[in-house]
C-alpha atoms as a PDB file:
ATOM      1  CA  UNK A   1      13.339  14.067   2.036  1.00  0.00           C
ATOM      2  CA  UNK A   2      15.322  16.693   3.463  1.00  0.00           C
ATOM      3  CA  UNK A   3      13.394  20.637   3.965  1.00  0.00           C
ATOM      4  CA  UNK A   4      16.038  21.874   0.672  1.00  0.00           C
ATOM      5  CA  UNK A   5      14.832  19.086  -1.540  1.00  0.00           C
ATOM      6  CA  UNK A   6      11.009  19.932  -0.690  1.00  0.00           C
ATOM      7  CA  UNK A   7      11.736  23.467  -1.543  1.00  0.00           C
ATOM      8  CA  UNK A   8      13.418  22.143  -4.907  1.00  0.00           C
ATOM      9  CA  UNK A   9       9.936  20.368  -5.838  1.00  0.00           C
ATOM     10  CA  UNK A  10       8.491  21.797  -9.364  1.00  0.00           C
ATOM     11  CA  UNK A  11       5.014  22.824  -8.751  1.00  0.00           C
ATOM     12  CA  UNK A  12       1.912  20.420  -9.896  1.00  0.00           C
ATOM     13  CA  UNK A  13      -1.556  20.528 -10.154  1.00  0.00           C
ATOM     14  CA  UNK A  14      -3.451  18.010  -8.469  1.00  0.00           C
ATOM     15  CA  UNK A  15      -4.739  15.230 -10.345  1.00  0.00           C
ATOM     16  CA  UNK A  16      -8.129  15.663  -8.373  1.00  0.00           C
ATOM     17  CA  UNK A  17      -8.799  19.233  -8.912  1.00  0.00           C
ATOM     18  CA  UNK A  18      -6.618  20.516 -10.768  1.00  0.00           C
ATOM     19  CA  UNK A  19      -5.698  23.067  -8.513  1.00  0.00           C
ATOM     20  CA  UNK A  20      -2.075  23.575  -7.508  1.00  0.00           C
ATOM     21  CA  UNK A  21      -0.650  20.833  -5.181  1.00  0.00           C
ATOM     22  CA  UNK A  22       0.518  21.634  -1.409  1.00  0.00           C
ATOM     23  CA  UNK A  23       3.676  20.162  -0.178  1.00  0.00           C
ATOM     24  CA  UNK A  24       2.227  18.475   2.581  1.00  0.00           C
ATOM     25  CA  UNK A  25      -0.664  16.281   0.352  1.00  0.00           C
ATOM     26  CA  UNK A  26       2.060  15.892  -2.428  1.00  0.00           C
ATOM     27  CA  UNK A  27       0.561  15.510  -5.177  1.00  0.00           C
ATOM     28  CA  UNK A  28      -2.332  16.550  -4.149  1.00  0.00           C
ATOM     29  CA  UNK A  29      -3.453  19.969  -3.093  1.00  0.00           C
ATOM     30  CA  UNK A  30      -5.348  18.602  -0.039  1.00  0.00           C
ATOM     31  CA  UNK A  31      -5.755  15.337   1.935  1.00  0.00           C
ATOM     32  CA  UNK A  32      -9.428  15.359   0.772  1.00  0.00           C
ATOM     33  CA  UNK A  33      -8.189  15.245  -2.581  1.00  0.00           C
ATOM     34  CA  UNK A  34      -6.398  12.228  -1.448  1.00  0.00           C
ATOM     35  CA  UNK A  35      -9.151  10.796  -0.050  1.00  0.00           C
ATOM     36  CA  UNK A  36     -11.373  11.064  -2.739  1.00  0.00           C
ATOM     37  CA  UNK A  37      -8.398   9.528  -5.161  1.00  0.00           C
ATOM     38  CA  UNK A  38      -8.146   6.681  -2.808  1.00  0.00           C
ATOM     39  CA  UNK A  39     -11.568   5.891  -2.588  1.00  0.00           C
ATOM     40  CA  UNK A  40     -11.561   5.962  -6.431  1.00  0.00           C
ATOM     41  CA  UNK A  41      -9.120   3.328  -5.995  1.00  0.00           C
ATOM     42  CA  UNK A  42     -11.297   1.457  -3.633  1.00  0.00           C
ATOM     43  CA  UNK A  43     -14.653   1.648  -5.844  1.00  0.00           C
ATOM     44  CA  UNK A  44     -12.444   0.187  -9.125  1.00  0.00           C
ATOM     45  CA  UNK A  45     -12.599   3.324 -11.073  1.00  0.00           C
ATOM     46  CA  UNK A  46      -8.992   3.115 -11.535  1.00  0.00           C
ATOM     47  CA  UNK A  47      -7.714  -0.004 -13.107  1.00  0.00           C
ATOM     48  CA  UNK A  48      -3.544  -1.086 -13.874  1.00  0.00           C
ATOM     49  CA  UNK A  49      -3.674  -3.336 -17.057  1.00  0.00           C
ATOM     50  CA  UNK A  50      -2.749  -6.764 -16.435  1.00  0.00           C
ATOM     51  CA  UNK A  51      -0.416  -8.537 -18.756  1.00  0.00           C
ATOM     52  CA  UNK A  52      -2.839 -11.907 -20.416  1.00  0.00           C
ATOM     53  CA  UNK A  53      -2.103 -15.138 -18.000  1.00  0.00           C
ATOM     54  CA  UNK A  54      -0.445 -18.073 -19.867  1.00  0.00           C
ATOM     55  CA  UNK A  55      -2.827 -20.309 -21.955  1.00  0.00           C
ATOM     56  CA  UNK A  56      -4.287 -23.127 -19.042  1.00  0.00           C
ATOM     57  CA  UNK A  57      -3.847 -25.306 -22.539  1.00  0.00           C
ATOM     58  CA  UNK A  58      -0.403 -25.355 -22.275  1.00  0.00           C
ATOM     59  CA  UNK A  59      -0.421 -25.957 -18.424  1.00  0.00           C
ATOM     60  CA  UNK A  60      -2.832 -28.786 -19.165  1.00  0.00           C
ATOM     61  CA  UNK A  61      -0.899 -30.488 -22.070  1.00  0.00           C
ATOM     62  CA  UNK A  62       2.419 -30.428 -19.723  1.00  0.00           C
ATOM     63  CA  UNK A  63       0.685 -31.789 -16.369  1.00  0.00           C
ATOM     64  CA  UNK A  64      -1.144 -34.348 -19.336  1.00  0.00           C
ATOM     65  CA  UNK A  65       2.123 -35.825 -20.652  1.00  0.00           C
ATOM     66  CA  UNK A  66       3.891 -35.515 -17.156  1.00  0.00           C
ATOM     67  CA  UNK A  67       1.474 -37.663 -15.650  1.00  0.00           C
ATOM     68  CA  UNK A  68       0.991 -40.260 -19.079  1.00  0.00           C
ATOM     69  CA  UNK A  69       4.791 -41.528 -18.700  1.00  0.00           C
ATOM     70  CA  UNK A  70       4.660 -42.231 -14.944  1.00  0.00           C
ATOM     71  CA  UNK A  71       7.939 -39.743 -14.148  1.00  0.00           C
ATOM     72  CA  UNK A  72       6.031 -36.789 -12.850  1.00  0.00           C
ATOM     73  CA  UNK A  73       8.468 -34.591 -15.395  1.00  0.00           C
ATOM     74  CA  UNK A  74       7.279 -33.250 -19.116  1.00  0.00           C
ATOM     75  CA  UNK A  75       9.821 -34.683 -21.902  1.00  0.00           C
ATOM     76  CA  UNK A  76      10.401 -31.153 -22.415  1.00  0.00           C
ATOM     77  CA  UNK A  77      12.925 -30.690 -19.651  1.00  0.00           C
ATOM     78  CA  UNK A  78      14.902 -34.053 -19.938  1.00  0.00           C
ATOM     79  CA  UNK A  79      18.303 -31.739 -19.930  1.00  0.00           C
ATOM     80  CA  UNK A  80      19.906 -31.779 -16.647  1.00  0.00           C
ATOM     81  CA  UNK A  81      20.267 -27.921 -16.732  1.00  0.00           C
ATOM     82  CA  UNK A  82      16.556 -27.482 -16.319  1.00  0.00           C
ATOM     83  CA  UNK A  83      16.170 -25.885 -20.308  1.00  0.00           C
ATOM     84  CA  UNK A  84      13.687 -26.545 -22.510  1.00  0.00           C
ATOM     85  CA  UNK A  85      14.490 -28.629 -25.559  1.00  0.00           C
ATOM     86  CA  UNK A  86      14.021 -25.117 -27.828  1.00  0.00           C
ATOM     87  CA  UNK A  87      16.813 -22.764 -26.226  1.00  0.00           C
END
């Protein structure tokens, strides 16, 4: 980022403290701020949500009727494109 562009930032509090944010600890107003966001991080008081993983039922079913006709491949993908029987 170039010394124009820093001087073009709009002013933010930080998400710590709530006091206004330096340039240097962007977005913070300190590095201790930062630190104590981080270890926030660290101790799992901050969580992203996590999309659900696919049912292990389905996985199971597929590996199950793979394996049951010998081929090693579910009926499923018979096409010789790779698509599933439904698209």
């Amino acid at each position: 980022m170039s010394a124009s562009s820093k001087s073009n930032l709009k002013p933010v509090k930080c998400p710590t403290c709530g006091d206004m944010a330096s340039n240097a600890a962007r977005p913070f107003c300190s590095s201790r701020c930062a630190d104590i966001d981080l270890g926030r991080w660290f101790q799992g008081k901050y969580a992203i949500p996590a999309v659900d993983a696919a049912d292990d039922t389905i996985i199971d079913a597929l590996i199950a009727e793979a394996e049951a006709d010998g081929t090693g491949r579910s009926r499923r993908f018979d096409h010789e494109d790779g698509n599933d029987d439904e698209g």
